[in-house]
N, C-alpha and C. Protein backbone atom coordinates (compact mmCIF):
# COMPACT_ATOMS: atom_id res chain seq x y z
N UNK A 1 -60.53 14.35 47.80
CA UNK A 1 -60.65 13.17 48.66
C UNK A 1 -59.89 13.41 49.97
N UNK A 2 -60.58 12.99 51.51
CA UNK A 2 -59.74 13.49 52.53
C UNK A 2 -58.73 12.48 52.84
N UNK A 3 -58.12 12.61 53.35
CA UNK A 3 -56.76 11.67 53.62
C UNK A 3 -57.71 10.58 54.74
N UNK A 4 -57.16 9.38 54.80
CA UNK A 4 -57.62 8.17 55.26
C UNK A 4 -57.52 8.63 56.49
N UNK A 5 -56.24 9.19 57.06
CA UNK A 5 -55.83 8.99 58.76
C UNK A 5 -55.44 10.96 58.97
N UNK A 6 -55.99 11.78 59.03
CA UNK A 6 -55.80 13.06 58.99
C UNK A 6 -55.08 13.46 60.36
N UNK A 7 -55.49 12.33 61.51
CA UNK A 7 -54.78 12.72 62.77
C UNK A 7 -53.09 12.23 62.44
N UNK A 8 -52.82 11.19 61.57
CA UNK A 8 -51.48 11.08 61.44
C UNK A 8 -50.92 11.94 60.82
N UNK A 9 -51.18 12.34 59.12
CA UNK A 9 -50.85 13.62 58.96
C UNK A 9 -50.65 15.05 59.45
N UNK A 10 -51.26 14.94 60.65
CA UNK A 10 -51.37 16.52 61.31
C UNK A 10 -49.87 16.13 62.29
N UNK A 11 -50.23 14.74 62.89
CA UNK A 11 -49.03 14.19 63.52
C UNK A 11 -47.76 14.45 63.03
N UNK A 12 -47.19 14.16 61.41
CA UNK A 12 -46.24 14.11 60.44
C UNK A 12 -45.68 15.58 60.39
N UNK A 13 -46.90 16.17 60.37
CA UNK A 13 -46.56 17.62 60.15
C UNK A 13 -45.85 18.31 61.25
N UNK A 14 -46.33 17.92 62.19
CA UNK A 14 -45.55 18.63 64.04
C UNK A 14 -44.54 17.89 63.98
N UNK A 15 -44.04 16.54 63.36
CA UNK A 15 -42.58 15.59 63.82
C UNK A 15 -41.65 17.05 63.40
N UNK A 16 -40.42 17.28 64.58
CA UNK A 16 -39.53 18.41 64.16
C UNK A 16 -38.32 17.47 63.91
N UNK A 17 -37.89 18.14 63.19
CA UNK A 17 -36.44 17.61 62.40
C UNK A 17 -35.26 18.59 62.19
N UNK A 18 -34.37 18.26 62.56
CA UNK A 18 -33.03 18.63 62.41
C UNK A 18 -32.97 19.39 61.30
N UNK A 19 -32.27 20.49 62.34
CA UNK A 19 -31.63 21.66 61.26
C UNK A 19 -30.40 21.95 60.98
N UNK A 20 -29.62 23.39 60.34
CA UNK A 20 -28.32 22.90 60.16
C UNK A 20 -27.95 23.71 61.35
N UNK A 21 -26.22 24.10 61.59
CA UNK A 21 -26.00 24.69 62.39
C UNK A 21 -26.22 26.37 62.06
N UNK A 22 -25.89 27.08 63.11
CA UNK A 22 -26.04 28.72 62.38
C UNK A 22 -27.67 29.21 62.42
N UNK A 23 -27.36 30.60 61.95
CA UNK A 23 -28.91 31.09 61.45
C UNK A 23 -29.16 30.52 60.24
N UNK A 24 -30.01 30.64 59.92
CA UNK A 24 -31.06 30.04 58.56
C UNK A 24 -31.43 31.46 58.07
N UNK A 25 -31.10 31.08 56.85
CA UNK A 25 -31.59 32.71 55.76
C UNK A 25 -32.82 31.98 55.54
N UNK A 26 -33.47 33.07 54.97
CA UNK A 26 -35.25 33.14 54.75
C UNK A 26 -35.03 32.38 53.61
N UNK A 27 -35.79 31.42 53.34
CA UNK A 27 -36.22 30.12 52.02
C UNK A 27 -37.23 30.04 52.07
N UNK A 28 -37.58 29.45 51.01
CA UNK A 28 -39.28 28.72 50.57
C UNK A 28 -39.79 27.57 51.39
N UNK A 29 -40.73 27.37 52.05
CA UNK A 29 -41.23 26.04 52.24
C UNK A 29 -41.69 26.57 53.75
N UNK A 30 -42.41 25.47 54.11
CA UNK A 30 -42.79 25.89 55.70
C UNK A 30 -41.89 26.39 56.52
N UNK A 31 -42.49 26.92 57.48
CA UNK A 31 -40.80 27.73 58.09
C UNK A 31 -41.00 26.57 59.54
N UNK A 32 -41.62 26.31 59.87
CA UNK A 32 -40.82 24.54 60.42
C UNK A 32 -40.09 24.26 59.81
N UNK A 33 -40.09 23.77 58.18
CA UNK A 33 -38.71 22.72 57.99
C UNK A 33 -37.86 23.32 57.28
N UNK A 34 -37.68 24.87 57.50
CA UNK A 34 -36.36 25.48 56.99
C UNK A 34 -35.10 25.49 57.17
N UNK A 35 -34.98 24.85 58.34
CA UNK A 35 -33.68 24.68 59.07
C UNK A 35 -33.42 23.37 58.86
N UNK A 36 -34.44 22.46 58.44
CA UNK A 36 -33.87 21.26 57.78
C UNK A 36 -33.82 21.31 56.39
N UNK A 37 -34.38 22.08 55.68
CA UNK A 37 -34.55 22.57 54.27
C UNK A 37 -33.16 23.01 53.89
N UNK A 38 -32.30 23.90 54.92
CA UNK A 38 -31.68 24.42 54.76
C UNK A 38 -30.29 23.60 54.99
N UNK A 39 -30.18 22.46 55.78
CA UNK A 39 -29.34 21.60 55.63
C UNK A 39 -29.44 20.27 54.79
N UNK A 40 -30.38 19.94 53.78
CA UNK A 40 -30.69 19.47 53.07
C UNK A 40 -29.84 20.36 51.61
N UNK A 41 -30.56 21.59 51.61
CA UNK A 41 -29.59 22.45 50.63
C UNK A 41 -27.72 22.05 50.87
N UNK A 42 -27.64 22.47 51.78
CA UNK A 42 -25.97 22.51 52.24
C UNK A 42 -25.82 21.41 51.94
N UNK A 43 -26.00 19.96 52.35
CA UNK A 43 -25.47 18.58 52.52
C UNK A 43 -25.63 17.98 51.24
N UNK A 44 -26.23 18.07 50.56
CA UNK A 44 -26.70 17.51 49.25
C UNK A 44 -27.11 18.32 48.13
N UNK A 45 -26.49 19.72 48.16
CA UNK A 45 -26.12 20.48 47.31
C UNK A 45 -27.48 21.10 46.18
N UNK A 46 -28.68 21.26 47.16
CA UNK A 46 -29.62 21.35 45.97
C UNK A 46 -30.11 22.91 45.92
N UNK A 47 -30.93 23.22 45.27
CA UNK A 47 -30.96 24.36 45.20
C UNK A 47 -32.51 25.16 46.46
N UNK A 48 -32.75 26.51 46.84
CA UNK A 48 -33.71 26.10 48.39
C UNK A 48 -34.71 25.92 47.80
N UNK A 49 -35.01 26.22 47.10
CA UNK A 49 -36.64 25.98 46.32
C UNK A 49 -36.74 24.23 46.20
N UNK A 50 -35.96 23.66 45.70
CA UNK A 50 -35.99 22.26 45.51
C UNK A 50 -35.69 21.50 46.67
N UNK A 51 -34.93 21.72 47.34
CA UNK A 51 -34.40 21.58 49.53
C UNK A 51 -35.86 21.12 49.85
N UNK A 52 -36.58 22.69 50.14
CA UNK A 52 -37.80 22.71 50.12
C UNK A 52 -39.10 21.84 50.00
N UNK A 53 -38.66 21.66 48.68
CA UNK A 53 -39.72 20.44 48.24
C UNK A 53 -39.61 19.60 48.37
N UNK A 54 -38.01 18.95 48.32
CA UNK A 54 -37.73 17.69 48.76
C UNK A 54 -38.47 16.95 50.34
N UNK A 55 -38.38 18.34 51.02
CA UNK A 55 -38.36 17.91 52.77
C UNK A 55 -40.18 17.73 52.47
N UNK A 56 -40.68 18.68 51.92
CA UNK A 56 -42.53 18.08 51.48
C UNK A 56 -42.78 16.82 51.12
N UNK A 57 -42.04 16.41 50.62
CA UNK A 57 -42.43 15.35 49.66
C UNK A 57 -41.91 14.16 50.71
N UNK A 58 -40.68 14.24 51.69
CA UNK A 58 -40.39 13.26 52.64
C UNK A 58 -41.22 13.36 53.35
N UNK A 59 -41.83 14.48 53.96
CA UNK A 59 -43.10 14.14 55.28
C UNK A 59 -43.99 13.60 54.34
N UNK A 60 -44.37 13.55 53.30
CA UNK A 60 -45.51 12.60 52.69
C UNK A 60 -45.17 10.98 52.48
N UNK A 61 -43.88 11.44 52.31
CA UNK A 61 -43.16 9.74 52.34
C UNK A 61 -43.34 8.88 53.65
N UNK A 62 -43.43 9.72 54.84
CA UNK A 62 -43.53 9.49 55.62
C UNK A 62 -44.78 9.05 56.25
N UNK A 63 -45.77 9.63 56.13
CA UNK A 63 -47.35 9.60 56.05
C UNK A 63 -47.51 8.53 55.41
N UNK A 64 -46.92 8.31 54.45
CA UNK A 64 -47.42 6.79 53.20
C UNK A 64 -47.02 5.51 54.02
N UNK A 65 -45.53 5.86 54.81
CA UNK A 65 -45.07 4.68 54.90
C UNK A 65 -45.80 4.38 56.43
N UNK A 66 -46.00 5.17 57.26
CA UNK A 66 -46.63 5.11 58.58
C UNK A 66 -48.29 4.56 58.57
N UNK A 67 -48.58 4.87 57.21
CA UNK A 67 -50.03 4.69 56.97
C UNK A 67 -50.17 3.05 56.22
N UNK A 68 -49.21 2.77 55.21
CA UNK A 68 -49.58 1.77 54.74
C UNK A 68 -48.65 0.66 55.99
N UNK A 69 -48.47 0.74 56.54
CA UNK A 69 -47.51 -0.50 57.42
C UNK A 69 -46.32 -1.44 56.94
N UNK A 70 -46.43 -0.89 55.42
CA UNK A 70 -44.91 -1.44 54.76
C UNK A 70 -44.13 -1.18 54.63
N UNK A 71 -43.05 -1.56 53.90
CA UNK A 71 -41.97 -1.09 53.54
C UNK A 71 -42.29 -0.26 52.57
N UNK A 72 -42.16 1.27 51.81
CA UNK A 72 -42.67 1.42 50.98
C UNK A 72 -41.03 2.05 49.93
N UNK A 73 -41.07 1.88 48.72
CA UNK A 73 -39.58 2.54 48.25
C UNK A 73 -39.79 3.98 47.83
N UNK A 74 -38.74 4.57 48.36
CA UNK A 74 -38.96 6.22 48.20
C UNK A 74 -38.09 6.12 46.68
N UNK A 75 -38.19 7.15 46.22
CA UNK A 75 -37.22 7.84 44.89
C UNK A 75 -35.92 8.35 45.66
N UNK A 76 -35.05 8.53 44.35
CA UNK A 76 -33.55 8.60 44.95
C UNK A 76 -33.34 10.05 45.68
N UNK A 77 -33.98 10.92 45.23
CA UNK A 77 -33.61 12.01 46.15
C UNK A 77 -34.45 12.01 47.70
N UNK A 78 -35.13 11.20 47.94
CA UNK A 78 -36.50 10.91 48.98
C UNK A 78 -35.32 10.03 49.94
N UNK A 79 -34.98 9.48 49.31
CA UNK A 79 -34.20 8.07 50.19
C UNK A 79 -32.73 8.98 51.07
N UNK A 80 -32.12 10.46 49.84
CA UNK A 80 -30.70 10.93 50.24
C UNK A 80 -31.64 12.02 51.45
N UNK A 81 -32.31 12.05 51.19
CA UNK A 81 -33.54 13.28 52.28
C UNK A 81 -33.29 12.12 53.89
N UNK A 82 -34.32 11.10 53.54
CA UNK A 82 -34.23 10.03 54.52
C UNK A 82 -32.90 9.23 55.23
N UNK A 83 -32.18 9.36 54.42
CA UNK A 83 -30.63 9.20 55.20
C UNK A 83 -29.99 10.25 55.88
N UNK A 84 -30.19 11.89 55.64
CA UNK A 84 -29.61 12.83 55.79
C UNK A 84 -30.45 13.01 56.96
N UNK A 85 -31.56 13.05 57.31
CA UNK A 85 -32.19 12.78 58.48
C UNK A 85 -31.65 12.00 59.25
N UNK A 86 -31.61 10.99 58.94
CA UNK A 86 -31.25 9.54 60.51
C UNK A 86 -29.99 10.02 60.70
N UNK A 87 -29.19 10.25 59.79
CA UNK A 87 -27.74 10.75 60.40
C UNK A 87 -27.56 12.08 61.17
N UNK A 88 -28.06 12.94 60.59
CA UNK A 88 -28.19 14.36 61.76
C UNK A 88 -28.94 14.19 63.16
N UNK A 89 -30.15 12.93 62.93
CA UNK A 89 -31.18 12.75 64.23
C UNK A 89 -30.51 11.65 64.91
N UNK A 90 -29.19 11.39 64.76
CA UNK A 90 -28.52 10.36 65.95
C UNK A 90 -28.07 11.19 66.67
N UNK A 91 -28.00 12.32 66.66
CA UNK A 91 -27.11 13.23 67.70
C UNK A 91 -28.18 13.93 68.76
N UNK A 92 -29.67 13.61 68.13
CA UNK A 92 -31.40 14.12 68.56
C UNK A 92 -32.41 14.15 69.03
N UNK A 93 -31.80 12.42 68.49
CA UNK A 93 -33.09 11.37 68.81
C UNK A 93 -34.17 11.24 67.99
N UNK A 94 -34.28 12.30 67.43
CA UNK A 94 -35.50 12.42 66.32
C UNK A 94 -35.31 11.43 64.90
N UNK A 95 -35.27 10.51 65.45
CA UNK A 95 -35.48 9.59 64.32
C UNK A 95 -36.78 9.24 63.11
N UNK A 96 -36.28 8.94 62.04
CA UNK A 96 -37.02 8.71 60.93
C UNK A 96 -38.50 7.88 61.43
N UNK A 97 -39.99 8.20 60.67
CA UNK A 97 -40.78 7.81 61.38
C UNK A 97 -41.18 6.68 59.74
N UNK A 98 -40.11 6.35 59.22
CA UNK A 98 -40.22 4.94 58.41
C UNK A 98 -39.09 4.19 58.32
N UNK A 99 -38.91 3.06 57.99
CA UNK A 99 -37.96 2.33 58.02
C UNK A 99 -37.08 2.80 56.73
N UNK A 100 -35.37 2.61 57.21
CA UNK A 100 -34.39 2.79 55.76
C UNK A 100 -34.62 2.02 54.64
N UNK A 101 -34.88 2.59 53.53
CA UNK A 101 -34.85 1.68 52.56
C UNK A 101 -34.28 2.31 51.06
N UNK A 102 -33.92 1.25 50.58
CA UNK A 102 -33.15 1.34 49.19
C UNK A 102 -34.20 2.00 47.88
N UNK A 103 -33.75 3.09 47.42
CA UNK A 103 -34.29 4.02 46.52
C UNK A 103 -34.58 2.82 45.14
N UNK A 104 -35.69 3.46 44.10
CA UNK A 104 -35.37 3.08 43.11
C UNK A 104 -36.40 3.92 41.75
N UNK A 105 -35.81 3.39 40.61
CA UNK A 105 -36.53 4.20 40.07
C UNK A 105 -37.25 3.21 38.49
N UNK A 106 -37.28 1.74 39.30
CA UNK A 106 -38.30 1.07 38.33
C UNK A 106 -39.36 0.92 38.57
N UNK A 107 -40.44 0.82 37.92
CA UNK A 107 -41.53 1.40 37.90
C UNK A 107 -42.61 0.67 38.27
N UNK A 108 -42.12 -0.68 38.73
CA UNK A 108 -43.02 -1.60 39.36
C UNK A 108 -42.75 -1.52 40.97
N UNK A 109 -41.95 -1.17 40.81
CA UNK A 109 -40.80 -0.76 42.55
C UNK A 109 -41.66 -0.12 43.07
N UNK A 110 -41.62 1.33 42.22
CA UNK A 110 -42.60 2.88 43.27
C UNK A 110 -43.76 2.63 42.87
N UNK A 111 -44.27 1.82 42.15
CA UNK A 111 -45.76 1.82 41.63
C UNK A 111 -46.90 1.87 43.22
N UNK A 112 -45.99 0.78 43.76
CA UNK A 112 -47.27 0.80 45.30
C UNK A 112 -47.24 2.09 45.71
N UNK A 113 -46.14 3.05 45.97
CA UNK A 113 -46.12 4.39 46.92
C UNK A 113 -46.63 5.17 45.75
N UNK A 114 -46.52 5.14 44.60
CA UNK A 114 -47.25 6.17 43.51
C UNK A 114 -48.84 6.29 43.89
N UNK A 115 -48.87 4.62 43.69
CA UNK A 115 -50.19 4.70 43.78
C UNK A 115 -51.19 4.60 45.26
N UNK A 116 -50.45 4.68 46.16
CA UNK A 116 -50.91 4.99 47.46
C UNK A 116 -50.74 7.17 47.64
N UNK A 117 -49.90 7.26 47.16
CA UNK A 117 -49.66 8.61 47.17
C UNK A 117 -51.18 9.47 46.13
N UNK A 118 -51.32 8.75 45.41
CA UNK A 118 -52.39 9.17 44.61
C UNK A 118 -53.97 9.01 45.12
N UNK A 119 -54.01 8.21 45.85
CA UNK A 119 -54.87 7.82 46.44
C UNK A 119 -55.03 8.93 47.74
N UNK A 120 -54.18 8.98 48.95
CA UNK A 120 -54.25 9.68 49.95
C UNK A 120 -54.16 11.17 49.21
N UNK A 121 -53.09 11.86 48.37
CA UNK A 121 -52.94 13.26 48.24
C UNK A 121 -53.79 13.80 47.11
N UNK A 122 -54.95 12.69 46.61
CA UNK A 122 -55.74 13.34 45.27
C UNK A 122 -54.75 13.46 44.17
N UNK A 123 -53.64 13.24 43.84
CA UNK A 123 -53.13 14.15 42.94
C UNK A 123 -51.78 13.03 42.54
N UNK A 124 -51.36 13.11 41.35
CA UNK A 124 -49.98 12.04 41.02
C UNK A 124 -49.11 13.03 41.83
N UNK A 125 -47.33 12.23 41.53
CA UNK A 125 -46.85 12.30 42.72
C UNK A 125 -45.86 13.31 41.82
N UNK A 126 -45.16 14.89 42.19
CA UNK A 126 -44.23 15.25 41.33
C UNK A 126 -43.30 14.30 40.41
N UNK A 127 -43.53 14.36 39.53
CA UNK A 127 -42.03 13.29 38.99
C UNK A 127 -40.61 14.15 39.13
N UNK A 128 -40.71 15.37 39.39
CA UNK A 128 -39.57 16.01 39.60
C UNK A 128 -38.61 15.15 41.02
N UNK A 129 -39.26 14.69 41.47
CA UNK A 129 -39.18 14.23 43.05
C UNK A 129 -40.04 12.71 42.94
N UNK A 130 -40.35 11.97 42.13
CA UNK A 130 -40.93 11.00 42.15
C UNK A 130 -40.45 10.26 40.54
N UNK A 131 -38.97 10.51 40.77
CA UNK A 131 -38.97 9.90 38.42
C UNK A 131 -38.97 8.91 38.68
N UNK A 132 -39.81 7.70 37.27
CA UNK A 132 -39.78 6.41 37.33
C UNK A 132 -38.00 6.66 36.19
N UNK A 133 -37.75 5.41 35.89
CA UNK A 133 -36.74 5.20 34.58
C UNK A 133 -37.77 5.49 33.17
N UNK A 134 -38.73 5.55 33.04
CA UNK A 134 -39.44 6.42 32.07
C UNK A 134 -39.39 7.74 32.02
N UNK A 135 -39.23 8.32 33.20
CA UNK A 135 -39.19 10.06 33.02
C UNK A 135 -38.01 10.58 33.27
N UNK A 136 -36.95 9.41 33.64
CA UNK A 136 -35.29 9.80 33.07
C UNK A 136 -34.94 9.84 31.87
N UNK A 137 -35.66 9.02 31.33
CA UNK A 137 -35.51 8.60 29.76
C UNK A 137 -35.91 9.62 28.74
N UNK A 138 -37.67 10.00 29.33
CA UNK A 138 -37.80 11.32 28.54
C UNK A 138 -37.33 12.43 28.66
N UNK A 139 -36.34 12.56 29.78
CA UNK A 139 -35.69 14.00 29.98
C UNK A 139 -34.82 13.86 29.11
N UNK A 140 -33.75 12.84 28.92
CA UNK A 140 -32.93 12.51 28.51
C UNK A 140 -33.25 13.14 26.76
N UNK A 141 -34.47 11.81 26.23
CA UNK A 141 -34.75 12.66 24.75
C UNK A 141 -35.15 13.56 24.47
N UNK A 142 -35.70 14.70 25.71
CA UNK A 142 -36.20 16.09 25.28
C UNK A 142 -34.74 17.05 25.41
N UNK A 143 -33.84 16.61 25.55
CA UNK A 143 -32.41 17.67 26.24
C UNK A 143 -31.78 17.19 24.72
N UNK A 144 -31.94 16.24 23.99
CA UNK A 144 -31.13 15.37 22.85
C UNK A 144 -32.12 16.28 21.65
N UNK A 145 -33.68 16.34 22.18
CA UNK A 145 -34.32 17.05 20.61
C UNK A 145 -33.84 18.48 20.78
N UNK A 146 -33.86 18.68 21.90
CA UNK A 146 -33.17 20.35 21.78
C UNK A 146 -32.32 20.61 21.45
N UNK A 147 -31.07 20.23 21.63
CA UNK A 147 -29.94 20.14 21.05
C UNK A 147 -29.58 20.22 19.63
N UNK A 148 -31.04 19.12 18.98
CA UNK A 148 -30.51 18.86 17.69
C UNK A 148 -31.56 20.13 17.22
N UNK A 149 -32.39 20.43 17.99
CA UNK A 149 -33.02 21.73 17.21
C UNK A 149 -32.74 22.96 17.70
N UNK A 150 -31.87 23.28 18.23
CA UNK A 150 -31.36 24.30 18.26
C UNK A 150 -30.10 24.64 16.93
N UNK A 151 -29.22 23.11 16.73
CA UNK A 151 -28.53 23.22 16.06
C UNK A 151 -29.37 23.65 14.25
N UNK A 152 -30.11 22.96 14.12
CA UNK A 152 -31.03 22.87 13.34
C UNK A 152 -31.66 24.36 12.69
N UNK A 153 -32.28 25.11 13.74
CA UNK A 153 -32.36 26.52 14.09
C UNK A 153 -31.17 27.43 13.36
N UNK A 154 -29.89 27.00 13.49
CA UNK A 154 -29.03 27.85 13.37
C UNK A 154 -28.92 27.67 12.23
N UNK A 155 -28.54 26.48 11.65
CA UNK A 155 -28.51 26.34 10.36
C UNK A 155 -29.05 26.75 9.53
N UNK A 156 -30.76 26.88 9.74
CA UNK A 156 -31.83 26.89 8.67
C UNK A 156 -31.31 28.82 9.04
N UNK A 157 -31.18 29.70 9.87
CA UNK A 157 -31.18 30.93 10.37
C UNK A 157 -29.86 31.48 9.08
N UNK A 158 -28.98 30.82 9.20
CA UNK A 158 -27.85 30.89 8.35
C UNK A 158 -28.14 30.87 6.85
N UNK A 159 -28.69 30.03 6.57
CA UNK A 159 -29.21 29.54 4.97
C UNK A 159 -29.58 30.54 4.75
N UNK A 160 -30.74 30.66 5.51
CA UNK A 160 -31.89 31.78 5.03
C UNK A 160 -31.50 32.92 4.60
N UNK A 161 -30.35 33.45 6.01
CA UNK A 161 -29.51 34.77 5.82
C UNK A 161 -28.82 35.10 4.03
N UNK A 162 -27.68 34.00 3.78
CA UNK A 162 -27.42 33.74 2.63
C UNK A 162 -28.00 33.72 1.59
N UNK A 163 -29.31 32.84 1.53
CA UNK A 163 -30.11 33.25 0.27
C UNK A 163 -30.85 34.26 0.38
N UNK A 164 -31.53 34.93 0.88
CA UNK A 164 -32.36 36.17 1.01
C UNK A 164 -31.28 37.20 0.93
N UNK A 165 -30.21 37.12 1.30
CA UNK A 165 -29.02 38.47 1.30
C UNK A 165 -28.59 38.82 -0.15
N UNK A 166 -28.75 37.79 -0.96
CA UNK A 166 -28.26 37.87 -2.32
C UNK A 166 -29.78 38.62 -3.26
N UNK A 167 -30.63 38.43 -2.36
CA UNK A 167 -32.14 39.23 -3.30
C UNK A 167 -32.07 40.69 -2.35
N UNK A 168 -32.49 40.70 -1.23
CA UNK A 168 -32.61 41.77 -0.93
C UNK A 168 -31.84 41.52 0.81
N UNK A 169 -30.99 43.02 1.00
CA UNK A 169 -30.48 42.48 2.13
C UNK A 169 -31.22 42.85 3.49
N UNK A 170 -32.30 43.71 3.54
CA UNK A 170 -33.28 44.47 3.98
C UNK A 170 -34.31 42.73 4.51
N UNK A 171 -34.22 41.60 4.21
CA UNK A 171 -34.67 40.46 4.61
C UNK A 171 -33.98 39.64 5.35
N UNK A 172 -33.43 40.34 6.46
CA UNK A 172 -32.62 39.82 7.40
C UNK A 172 -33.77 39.63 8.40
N UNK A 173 -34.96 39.80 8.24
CA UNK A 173 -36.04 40.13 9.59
C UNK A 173 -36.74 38.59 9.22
N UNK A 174 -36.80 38.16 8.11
CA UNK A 174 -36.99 36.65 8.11
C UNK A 174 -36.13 35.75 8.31
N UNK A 175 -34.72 35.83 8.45
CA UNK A 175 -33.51 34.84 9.11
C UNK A 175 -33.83 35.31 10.11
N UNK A 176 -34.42 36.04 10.85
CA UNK A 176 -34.26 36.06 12.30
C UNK A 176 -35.50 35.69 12.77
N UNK A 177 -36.55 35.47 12.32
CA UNK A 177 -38.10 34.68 12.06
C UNK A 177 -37.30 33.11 12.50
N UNK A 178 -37.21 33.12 11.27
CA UNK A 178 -36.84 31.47 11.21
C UNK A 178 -36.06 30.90 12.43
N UNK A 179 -35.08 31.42 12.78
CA UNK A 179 -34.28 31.80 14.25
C UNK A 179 -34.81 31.04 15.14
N UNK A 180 -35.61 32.61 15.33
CA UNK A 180 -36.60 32.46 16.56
C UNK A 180 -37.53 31.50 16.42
N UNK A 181 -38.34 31.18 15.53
CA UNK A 181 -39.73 30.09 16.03
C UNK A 181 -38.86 28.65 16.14
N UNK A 182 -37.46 28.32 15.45
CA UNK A 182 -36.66 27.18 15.73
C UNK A 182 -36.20 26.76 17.03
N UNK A 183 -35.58 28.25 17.85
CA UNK A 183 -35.33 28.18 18.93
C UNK A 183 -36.36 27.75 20.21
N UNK A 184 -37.71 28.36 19.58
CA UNK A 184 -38.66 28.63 20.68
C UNK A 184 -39.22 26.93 20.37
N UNK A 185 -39.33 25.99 19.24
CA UNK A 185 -39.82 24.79 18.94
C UNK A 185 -39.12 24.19 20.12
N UNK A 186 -37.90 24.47 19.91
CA UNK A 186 -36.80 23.43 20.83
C UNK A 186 -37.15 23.53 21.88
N UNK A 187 -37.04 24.42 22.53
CA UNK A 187 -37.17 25.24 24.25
C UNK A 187 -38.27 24.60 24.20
N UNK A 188 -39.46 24.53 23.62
CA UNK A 188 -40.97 23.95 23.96
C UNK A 188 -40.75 22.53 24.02
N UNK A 189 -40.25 21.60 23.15
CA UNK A 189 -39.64 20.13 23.60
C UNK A 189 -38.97 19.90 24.64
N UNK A 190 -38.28 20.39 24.80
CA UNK A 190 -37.26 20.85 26.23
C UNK A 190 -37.97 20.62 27.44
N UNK A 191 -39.09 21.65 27.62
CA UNK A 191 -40.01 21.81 28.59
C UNK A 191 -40.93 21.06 28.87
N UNK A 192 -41.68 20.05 28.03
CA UNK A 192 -42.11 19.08 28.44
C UNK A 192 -42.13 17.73 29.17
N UNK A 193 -40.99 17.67 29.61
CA UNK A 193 -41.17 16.84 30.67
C UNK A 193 -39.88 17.76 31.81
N UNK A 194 -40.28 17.14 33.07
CA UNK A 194 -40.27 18.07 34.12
C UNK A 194 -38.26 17.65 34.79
N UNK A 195 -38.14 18.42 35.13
CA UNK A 195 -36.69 19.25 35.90
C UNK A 195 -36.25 17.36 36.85
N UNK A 196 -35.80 16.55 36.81
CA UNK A 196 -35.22 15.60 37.78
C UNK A 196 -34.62 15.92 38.79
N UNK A 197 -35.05 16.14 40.15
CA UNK A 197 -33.85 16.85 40.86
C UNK A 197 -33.06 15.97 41.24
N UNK A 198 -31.85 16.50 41.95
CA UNK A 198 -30.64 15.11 41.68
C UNK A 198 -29.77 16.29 43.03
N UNK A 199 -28.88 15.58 42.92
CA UNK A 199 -27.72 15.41 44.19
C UNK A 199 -26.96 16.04 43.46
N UNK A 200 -26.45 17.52 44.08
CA UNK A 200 -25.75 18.21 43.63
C UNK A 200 -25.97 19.00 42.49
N UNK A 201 -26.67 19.12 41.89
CA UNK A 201 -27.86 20.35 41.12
C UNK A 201 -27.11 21.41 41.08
N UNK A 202 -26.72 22.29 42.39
CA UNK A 202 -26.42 23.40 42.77
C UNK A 202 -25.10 24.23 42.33
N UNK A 203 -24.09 22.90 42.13
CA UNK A 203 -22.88 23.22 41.93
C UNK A 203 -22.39 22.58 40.46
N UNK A 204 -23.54 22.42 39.73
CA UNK A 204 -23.20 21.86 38.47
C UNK A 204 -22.77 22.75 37.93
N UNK A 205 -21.70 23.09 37.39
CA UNK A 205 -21.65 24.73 36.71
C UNK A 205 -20.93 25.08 37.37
């Protein structure tokens, strides 16, 4: 489906935006918004691949909100993108081409920009970069089933070891069976619902 207003989008795409100070090392994402990609990384601690995407996903925020004439609510990392802008572009001039507004992540809130975003880009909106409080929630219980199946994993890996060691000890290749498809169950729960990016990501650890 083509976008409603394609001259605004092409528009969105040329708006230049603030970069950091210094050279810019080579990152992912358009190399227009690497230098804001790249102070997006620095200022809010994310990692460049995710910088990156973040600054994509604000020029679409941007497009939505220029296109629909409302107020529209961004997600919380969309909104720290959109503040980190107006504050670097007071020194620029290059100001935000939507109005400030308060992030959120209930699901009647972003439902209008979800579903305007779905509409203009063909496609739902990352939840990595778009979580309702439903896909905090399921991150939340897929990080809790892993946990308990990993622990789970070890246990049954252990047992197994113990009773099979007392028949033959040459059946250590099935405690390590059992192991592995426990581990790999978990990791596969794990992975089903998608990465939240968040503020400060980078330096967790």
């Amino acid at each position: 489906m083509p976008l409603s207003d394609p001259d605004l989008w092409a528009e969105i795409l040329r708006l230049p935006l603030p970069g950091s100070d210094g050279p810019v090392p080579f990152a992912p994402g358009r190399q227009k918004d690497r230098a804001f990609a790249d102070l997006v990384a620095r200022r809010l601690e994310l990692y460049p691949a995710n910088a990156a995407n973040a600054v994509a996903e604000y020029r679409r925020f941007l497009y939505l909100s220029r296109l629909s004439g409302e107020t529209l609510c961004p997600s919380r990392i969309i909104a720290e993108v959109q503040a980190l802008h107006s504050q670097a572009a007071s020194n620029t001039g290059l100001a935000p081409n939507a109005p400030q507004t308060g992030w959120t992540e209930d699901e009647s809130g972003l439902a209008p920009t979800l579903a305007l975003y779905r509409r203009e880009f063909d496609m739902d909106a990352p939840e990595g970069y778009w979580p309702t409080a439903r896909t905090v929630a399921r991150t939340c219980r897929a990080w809790r089933i892993f946990g308990v199946g990993v622990l789970l994993s070890l246990a049954a890996g252990a047992l197994s070891g113990m009773l099979f060691h007392q028949i033959d000890p040459e059946a250590y290749r099935f405690n390590w069976a059992v192991l592995l498809i426990g581990l790999a169950l978990a990791a596969g729960a794990g992975l089903r619902v998608p990465h939240v990016v968040r503020t400060g990501e980078a330096s967790a650890g």
